[in-house]
Protein backbone atom coordinates (compact mmCIF):
# COMPACT_ATOMS: atom_id res chain seq x y z
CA UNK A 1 18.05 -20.23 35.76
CA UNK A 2 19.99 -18.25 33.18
CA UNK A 3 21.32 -15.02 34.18
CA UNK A 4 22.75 -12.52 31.65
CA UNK A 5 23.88 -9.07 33.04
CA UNK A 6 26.28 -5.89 31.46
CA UNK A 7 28.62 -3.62 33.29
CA UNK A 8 27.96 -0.48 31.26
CA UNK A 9 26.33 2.45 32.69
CA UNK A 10 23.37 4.28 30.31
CA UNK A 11 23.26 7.91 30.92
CA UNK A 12 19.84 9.95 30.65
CA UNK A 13 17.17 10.03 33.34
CA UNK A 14 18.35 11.77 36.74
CA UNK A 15 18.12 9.92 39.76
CA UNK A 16 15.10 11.20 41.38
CA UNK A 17 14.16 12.20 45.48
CA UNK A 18 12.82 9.12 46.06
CA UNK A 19 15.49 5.85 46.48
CA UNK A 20 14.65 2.06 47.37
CA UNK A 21 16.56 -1.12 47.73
CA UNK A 22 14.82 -3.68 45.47
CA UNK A 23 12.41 -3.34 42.16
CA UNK A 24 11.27 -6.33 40.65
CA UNK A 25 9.59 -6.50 36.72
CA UNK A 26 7.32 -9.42 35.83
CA UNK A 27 7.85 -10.35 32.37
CA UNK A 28 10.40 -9.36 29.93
CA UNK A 29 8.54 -8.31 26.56
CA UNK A 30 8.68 -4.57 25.20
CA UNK A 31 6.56 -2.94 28.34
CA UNK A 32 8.52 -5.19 30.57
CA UNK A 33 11.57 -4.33 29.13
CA UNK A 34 10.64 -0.61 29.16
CA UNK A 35 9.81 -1.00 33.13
CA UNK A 36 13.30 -1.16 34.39
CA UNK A 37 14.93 1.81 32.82
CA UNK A 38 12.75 4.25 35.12
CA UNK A 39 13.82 2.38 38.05
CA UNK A 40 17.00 2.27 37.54
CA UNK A 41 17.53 5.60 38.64
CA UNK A 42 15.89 5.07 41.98
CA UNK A 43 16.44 1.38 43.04
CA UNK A 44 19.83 -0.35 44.07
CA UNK A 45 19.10 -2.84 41.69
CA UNK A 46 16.18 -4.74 39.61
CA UNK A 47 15.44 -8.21 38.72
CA UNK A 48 13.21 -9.06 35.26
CA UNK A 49 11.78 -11.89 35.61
CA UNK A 50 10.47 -14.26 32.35
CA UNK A 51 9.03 -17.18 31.93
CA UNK A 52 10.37 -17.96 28.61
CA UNK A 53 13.66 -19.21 27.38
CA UNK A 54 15.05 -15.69 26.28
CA UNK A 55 17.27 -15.89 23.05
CA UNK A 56 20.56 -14.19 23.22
CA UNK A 57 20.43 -13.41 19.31
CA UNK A 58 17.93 -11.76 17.27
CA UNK A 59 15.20 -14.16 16.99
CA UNK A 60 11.59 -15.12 17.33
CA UNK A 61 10.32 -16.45 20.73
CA UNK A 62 7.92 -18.71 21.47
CA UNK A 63 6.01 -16.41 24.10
CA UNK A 64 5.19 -14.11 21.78
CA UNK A 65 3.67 -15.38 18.81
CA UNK A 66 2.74 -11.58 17.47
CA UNK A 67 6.75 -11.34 16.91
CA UNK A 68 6.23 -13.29 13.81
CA UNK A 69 4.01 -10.14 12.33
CA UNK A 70 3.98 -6.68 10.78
CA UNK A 71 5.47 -3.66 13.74
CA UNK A 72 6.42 -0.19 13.39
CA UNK A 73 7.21 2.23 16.01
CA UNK A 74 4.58 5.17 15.78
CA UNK A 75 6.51 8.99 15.93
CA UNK A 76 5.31 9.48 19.20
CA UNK A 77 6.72 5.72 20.35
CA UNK A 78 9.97 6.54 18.81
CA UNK A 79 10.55 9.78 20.63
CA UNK A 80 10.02 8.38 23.98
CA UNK A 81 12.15 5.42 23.15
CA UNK A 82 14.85 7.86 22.35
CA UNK A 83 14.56 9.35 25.56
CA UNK A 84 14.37 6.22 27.64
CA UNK A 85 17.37 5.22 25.84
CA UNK A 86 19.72 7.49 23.88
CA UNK A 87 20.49 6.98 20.32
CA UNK A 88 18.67 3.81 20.79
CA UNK A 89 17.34 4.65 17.04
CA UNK A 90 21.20 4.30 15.96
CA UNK A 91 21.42 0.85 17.38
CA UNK A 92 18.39 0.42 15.67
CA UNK A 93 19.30 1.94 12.22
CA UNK A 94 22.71 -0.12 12.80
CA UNK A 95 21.28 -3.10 12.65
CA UNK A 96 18.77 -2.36 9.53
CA UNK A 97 15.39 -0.92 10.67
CA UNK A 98 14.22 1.16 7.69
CA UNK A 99 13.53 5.03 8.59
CA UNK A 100 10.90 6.96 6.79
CA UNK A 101 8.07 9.75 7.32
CA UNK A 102 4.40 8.51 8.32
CA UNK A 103 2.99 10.60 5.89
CA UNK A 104 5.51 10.88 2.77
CA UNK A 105 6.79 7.07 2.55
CA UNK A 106 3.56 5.37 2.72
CA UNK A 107 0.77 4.50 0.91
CA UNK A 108 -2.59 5.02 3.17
CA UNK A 109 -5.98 3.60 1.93
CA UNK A 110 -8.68 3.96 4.47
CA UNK A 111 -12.36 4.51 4.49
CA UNK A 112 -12.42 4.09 0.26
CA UNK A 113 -9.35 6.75 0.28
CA UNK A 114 -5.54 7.30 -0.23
CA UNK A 115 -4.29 9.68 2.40
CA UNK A 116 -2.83 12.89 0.70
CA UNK A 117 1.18 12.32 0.70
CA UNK A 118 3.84 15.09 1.74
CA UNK A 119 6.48 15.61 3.92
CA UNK A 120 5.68 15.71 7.51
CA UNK A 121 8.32 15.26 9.18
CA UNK A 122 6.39 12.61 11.85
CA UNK A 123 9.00 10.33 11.49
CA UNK A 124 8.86 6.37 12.04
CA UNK A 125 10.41 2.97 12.29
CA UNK A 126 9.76 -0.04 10.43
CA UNK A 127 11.60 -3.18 11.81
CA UNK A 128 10.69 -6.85 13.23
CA UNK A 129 9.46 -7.13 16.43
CA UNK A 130 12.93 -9.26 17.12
CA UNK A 131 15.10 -6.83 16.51
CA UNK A 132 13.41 -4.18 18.42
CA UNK A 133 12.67 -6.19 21.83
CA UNK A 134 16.58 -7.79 21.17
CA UNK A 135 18.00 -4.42 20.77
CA UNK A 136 16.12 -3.29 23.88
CA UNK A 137 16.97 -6.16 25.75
CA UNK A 138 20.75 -5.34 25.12
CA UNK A 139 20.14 -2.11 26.38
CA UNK A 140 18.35 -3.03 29.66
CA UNK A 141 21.61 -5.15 29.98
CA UNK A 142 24.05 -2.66 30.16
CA UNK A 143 22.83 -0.91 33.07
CA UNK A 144 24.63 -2.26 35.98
CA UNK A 145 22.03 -2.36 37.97
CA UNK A 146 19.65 -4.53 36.16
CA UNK A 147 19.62 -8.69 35.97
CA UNK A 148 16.97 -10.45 34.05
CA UNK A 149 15.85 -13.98 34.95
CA UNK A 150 14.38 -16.07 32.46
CA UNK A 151 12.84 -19.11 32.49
CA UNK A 152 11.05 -18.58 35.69
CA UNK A 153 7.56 -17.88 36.88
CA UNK A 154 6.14 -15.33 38.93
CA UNK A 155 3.48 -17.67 41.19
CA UNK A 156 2.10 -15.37 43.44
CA UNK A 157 2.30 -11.75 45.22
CA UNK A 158 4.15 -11.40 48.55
CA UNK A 159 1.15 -8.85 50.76
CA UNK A 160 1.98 -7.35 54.32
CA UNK A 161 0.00 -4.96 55.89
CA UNK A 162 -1.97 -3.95 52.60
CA UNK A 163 1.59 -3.70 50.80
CA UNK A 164 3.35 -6.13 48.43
CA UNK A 165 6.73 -7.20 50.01
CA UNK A 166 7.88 -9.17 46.86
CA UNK A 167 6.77 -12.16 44.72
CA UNK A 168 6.57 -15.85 44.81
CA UNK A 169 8.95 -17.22 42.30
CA UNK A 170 9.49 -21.11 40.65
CA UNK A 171 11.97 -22.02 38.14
CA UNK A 172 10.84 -23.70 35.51
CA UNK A 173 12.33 -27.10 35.28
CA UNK A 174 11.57 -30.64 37.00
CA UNK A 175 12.12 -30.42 41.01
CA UNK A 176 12.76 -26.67 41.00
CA UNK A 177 11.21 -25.53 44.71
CA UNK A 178 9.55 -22.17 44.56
CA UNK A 179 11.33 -19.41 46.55
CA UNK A 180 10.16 -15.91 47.50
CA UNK A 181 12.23 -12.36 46.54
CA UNK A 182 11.71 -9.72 48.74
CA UNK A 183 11.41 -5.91 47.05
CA UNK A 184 10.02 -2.76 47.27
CA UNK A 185 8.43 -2.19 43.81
CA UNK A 186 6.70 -4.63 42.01
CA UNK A 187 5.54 -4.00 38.61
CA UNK A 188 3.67 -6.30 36.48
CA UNK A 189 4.20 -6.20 33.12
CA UNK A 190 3.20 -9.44 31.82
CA UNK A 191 1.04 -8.54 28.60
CA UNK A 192 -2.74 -9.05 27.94
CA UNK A 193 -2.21 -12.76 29.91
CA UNK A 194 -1.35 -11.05 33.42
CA UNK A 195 -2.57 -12.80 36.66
CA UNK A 196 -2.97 -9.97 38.69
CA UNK A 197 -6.60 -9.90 38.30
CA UNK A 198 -6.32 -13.28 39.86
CA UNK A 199 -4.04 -12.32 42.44
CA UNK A 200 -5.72 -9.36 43.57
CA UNK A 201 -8.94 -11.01 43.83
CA UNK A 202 -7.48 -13.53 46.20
CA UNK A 203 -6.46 -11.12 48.53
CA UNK A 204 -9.39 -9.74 48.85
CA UNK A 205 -9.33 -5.94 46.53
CA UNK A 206 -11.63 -8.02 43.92
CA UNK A 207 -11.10 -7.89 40.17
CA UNK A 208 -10.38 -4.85 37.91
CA UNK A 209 -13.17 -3.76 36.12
CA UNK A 210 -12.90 -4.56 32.46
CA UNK A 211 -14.54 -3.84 29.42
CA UNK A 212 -13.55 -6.30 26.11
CA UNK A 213 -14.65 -5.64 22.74
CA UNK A 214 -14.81 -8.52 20.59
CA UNK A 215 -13.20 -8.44 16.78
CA UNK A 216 -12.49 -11.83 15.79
CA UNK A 217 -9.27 -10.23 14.25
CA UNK A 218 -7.00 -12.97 12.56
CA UNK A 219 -3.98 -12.03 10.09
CA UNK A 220 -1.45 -14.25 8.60
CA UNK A 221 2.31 -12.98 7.30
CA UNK A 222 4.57 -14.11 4.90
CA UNK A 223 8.31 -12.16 4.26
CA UNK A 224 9.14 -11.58 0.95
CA UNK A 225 11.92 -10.16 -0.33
CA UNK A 226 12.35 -6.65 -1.60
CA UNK A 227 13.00 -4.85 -4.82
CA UNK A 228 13.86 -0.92 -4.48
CA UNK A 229 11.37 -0.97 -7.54
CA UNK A 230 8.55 -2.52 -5.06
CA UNK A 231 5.40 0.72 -4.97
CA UNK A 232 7.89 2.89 -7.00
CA UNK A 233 10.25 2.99 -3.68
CA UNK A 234 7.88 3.75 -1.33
CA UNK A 235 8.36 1.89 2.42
CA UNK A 236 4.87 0.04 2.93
CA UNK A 237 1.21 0.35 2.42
CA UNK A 238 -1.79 -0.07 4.43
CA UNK A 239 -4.85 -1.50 2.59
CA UNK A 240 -7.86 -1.41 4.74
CA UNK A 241 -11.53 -1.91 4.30
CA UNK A 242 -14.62 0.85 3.82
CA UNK A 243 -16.86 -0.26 7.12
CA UNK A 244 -19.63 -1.61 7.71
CA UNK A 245 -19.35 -4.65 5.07
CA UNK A 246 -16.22 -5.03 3.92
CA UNK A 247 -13.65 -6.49 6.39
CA UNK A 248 -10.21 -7.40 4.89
CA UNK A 249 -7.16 -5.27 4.87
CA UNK A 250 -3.55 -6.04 4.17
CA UNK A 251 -0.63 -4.25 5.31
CA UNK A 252 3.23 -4.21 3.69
CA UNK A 253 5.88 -2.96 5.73
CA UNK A 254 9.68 -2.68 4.69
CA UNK A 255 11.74 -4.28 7.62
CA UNK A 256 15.53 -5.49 7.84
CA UNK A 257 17.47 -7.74 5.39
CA UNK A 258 15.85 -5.96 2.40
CA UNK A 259 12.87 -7.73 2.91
CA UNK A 260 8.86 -7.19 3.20
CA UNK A 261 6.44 -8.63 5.95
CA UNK A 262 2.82 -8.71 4.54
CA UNK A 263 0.58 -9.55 6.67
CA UNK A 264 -2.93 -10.06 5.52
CA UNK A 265 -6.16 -10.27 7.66
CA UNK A 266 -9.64 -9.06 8.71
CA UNK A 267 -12.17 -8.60 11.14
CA UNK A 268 -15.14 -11.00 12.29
CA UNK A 269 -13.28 -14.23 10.77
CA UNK A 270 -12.78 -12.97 7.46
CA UNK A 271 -9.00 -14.35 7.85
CA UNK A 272 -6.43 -14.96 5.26
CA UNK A 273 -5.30 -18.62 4.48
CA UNK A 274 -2.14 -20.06 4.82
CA UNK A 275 -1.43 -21.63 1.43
CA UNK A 276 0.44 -20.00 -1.01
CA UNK A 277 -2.35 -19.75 -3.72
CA UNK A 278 -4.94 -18.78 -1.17
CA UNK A 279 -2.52 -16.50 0.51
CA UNK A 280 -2.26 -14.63 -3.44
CA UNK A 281 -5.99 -14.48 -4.04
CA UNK A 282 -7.11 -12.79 -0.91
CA UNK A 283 -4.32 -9.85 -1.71
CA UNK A 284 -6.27 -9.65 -4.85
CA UNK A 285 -9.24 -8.99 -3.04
CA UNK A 286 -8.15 -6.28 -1.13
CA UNK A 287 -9.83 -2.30 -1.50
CA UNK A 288 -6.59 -1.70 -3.94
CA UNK A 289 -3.91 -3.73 -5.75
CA UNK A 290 -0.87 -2.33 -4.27
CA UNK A 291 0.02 -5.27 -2.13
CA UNK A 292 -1.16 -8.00 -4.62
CA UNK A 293 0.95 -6.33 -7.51
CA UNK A 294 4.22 -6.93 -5.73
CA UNK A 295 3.81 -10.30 -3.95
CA UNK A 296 2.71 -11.89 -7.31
CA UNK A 297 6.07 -11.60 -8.53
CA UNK A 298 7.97 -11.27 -5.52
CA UNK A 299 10.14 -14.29 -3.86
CA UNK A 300 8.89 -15.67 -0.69
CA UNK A 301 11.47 -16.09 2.11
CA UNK A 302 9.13 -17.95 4.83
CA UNK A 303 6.30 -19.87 4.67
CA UNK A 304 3.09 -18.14 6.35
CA UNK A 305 2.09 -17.97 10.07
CA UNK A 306 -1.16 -17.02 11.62
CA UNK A 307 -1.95 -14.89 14.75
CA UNK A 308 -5.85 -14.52 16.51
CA UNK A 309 -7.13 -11.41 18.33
CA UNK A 310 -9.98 -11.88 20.48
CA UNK A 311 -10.77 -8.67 21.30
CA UNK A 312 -9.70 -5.50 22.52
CA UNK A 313 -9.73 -5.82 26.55
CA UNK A 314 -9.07 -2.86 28.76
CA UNK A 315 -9.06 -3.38 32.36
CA UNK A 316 -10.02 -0.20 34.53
CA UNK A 317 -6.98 -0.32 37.35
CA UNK A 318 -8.01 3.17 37.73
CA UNK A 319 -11.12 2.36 38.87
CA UNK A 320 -9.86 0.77 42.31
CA UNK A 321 -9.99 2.90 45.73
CA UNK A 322 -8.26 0.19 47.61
CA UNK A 323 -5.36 -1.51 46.23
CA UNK A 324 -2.21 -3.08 47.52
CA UNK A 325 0.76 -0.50 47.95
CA UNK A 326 4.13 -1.16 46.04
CA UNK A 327 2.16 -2.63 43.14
CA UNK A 328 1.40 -1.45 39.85
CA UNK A 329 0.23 -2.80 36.47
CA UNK A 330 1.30 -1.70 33.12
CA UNK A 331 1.10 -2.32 29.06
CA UNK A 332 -0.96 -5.01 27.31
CA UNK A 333 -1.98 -6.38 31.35
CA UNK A 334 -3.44 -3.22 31.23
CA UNK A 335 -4.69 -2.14 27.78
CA UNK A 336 -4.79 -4.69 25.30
CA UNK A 337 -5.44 -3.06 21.42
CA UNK A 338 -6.53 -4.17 18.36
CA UNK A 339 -2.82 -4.77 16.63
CA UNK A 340 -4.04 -3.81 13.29
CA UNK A 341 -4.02 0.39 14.58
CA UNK A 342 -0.16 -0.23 15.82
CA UNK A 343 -0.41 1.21 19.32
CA UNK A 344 0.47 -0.86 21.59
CA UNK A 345 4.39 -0.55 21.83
CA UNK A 346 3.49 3.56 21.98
CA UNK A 347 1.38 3.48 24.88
CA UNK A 348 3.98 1.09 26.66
CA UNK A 349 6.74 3.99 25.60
CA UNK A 350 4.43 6.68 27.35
CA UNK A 351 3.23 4.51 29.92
CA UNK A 352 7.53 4.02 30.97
CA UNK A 353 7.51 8.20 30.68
CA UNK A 354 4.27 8.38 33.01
CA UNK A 355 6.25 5.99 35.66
CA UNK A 356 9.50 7.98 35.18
CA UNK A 357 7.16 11.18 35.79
CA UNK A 358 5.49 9.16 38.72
CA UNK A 359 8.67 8.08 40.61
CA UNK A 360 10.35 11.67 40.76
CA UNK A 361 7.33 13.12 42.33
CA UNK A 362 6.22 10.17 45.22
CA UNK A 363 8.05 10.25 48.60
CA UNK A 364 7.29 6.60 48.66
CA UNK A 365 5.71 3.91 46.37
CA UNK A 366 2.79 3.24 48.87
CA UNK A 367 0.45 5.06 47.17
CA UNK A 368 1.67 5.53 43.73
CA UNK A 369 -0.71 3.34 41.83
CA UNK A 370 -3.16 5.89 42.43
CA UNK A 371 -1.01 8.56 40.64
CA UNK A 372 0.22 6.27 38.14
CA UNK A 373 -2.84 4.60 37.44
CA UNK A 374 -4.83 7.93 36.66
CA UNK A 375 -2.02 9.12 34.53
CA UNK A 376 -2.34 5.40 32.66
CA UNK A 377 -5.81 6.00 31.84
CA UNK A 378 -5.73 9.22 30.44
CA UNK A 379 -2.56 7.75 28.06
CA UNK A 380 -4.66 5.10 27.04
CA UNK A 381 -7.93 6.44 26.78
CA UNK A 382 -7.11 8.12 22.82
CA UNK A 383 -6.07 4.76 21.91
CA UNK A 384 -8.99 3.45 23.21
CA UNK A 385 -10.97 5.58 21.56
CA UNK A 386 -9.57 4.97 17.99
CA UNK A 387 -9.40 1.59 18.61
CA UNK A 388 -12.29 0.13 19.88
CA UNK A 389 -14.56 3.18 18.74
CA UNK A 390 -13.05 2.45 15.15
CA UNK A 391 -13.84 -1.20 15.42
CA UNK A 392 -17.58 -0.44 16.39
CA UNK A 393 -17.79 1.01 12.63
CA UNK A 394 -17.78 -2.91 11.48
CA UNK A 395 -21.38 -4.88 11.61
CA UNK A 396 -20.61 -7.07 13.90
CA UNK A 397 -18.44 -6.40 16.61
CA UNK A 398 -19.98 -6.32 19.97
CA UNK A 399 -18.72 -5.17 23.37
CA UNK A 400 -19.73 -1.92 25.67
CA UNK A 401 -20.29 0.87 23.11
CA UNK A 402 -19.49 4.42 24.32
CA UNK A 403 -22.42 6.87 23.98
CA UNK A 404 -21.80 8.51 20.41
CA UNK A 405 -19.81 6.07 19.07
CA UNK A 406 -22.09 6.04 15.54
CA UNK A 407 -21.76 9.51 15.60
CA UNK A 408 -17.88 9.78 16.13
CA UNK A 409 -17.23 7.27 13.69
CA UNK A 410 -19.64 9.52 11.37
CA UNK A 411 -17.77 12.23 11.43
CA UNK A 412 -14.26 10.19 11.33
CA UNK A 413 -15.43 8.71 7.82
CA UNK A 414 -15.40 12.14 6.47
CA UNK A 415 -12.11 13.19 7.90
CA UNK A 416 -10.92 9.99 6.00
CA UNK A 417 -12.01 11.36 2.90
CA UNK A 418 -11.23 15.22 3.81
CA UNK A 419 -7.69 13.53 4.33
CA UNK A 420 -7.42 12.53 1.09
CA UNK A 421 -6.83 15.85 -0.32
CA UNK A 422 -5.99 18.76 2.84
CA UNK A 423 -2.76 18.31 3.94
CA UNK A 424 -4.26 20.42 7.18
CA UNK A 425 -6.84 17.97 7.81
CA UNK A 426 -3.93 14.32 6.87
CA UNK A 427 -1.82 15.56 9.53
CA UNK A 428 -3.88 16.05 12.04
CA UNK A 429 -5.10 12.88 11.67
CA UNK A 430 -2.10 11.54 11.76
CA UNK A 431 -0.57 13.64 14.83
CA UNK A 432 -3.96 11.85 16.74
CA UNK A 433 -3.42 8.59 15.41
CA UNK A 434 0.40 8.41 16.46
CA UNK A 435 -0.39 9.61 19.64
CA UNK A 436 1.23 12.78 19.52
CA UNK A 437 -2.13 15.23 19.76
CA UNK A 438 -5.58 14.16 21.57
CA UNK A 439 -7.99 12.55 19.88
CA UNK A 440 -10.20 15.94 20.41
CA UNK A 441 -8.08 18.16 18.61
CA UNK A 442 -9.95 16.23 15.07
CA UNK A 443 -12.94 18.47 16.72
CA UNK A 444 -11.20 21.82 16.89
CA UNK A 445 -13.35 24.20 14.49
CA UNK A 446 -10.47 24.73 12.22
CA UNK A 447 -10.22 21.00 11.53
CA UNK A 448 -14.04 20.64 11.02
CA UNK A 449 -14.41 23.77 8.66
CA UNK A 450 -11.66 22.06 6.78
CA UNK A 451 -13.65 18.95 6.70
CA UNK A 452 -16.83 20.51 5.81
CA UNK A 453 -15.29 22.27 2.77
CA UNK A 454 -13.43 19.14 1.42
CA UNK A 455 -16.66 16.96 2.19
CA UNK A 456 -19.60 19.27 1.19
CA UNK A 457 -19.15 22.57 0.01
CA UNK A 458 -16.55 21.29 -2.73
CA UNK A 459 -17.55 17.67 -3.40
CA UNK A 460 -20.55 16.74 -1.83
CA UNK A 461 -21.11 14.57 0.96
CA UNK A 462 -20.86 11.23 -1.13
CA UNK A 463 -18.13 11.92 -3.32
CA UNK A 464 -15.52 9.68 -3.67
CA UNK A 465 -12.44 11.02 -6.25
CA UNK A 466 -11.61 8.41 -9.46
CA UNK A 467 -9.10 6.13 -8.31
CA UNK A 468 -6.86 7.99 -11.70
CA UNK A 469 -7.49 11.55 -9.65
CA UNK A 470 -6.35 10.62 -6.59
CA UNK A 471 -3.25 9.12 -8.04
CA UNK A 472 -2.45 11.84 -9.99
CA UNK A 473 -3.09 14.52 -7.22
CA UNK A 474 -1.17 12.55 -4.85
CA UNK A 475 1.99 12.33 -7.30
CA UNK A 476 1.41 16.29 -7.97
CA UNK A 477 1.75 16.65 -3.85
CA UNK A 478 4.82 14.78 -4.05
CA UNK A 479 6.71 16.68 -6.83
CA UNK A 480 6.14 19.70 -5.32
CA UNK A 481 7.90 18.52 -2.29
């Protein structure tokens, strides 16, 4: 069993009114890794557990196969990081991740459209998923309360008197015994894999309710190295397909090292191939050639790697009137999205704040998986919403479909295209899509009059601009920035 601690105290959350002995984190990605700071400040100490081999430099691991793919920390994931952990972002920027605005820096293509480009100030990260859970990990290590335990297993929950006591633990290696750790708090946060649906049925509180909706999402990357010339400087592009029919979208992101992970993909098996030339002509079939036009001539630094998505599964803790005290559940074991729409490390960020927010109000942690649970739900159900919901716009996909779906994603195609030229109508898209504003707020009547002028009263319902007019109005927004 390696253990790795750090004497250095973080300052930034207050120790709050309620204080226990023990807290105990299953698993050691970003949500798990996000678990322990809020704890921190209200337990003598807490153990991470793993069950993977963690690395102690910046590298790829093999429990997390996503790692090897496009990330970006939404605005609204960034500011919550930066509270969790001060000047986190200057570690980050230290060590290379490439700042830039949501709006201004990219190139957005959705829904047969570019996304009208000015400064926003909604302000982003664009980095591997390495760096970020290393950096974090480093963090988590300094507070002096804190160990992390890798290579073992959580086996099994520890249950007294309707309350978890601790966890059953094994090392994994040949003629390790299993042994059982006694705490106060246990939180599982062992992604979209978790057991706890298991274990809770075995003790007799029955399975979370869960509703899955199938994508057949597969994407393969390739890193490339970057030219300041690369889109005329700008930071990354998003390519993605006009639902129902087409299906294939492409992202480029600027990351560390001067260097650019595209990742290409699609919905419902339409996948991108692995082989150099194949890899090249699906770019060239994507809605626009922004990607294609730099990869043809740019120098590949890795060969390409592949990464499925099932579906998107949620799993409805909330649900539950009867559940075991001192437990709770949280990030991808509780809400597993689509990883094309980039929420998941967000909702982990504001599922850490909820627990923070959670912890300074309970006298005990009996009963705060009802608190925390409801507050879970209502963090995750925007996400939800654009992600599944979106995904429903694709012939195809199949899973429980929310009453009003078609007519959401109706309305949502013209707000694409109303986006295109209303810097009113971009932005709020954008302050719903980083999580920072409800998904509602697209319905307040001063977003759908701006809609319905863009859409109909100026254009039509069916108009699309000439690919030559939306460049040059978008080049006109940015020169008089």
């Amino acid at each position: 069993m390696h253990v790795v601690r750090h004497s250095d105290l973080l300052s930034g959350l207050p120790p709050g009114r309620f204080h226990g002995h023990h807290a105990i984190v299953i698993g050691a990605s970003i949500s798990g890794l996000l678990a322990p700071r809020v704890p921190s400040a209200h337990f003598d100490r807490i153990t991470v557990f793993d069950r993977d081999v963690l690395p102690s430099t910046i590298e790829n691991r093999r429990a997390v196969p996503q790692g090897q793919h496009g990330h970006g920390l939404l605005a609204s994931g960034l500011r919550g990081l930066k509270t969790l952990f001060p000047a986190i972002d200057h570690d980050l920027l230290e060590a290379g991740a490439v700042p830039g605005d949501v709006i201004g820096n990219f190139r957005w293509f959705q829904h047969g459209h570019y996304k009208a480009r000015f400064a926003s100030g909604l302000d982003g990260l664009l980095l591997s998923r390495p760096l970020l859970e290393g950096t974090l990990r480093r963090r988590v290590l300094r507070l002096p309360n804190v160990r992390i335990l890798d290579h073992t297993r959580a086996t099994a929950l520890v249950v007294e008197q309707g309350s978890v006591q601790g966890v059953h633990v094994r090392v994994q290696q040949p003629g390790e015994a299993g042994t059982t750790v006694v705490a106060d708090l246990v939180v599982d946060a062992s992604g979209r894999g978790s057991r706890s649906p298991e274990w809770l049925a075995s003790l007799g509180y029955g399975r979370p309710a869960a509703e899955e909706v199938h994508v057949g999402i597969g994407y393969t990357t390739r890193i490339f190295r970057r030219s300041p010339r690369d889109l005329d400087g700008d930071l990354g592009a998003l390519l993605a397909p006009k639902p129902p029919h087409e299906t294939r979208l492409g992202f480029m992101l600027a990351m560390e090292g001067n260097r650019w992970m595209v990742t290409l993909g699609g919905w419902l098996g339409n996948h991108a191939p692995t082989d150099p030339a194949g890899y090249l002509e699906f770019a060239s079939t994507l809605a626009r050639p922004d990607i294609y036009d730099v990869i043809k001539h740019a120098e590949p630094l890795t060969h390409a790697v592949t990464y499925a998505f099932p579906s998107n599964l949620r799993r409805r803790y909330e649900a539950f009137d009867r559940f075991p005290g001192n437990y709770l559940v949280m990030g991808d074991a509780l809400c597993s999205f689509n990883p094309l729409y980039g929420q998941g490390m967000s909702v982990a960020t504001l599922e850490a704040l909820a627990l923070r927010d959670c912890l300074e109000q309970a006298p005990s942690v009996r009963e705060i998986w009802r608190r925390f649970f409801k507050a879970a739900g209502k963090i995750i159900d925007g996400p939800w919403m654009i992600a599944a919901g979106s995904d429903f716009a694709f012939e195809g996909v199949t899973g429980p479909k929310p009453r009003g779906t078609s007519a959401v994603n109706w309305y949502l195609d013209r707000v694409h295209q109303a986006a295109s030229t209303d810097r009113h109508v971009c932005r709020a898209f954008f302050e719903v899509a980083n999580l920072l504003a409800p998904a509602p707020s697209l319905f307040r009547p001063s977003i759908l009059a701006r809609v319905w002028r863009e859409c109909v009263a100026l254009r039509g319902p069916l108009a699309i601009e000439s690919d030559r007019s939306i460049t040059t109005r978008r080049h006109r927004m940015l020169e008089t920035h």
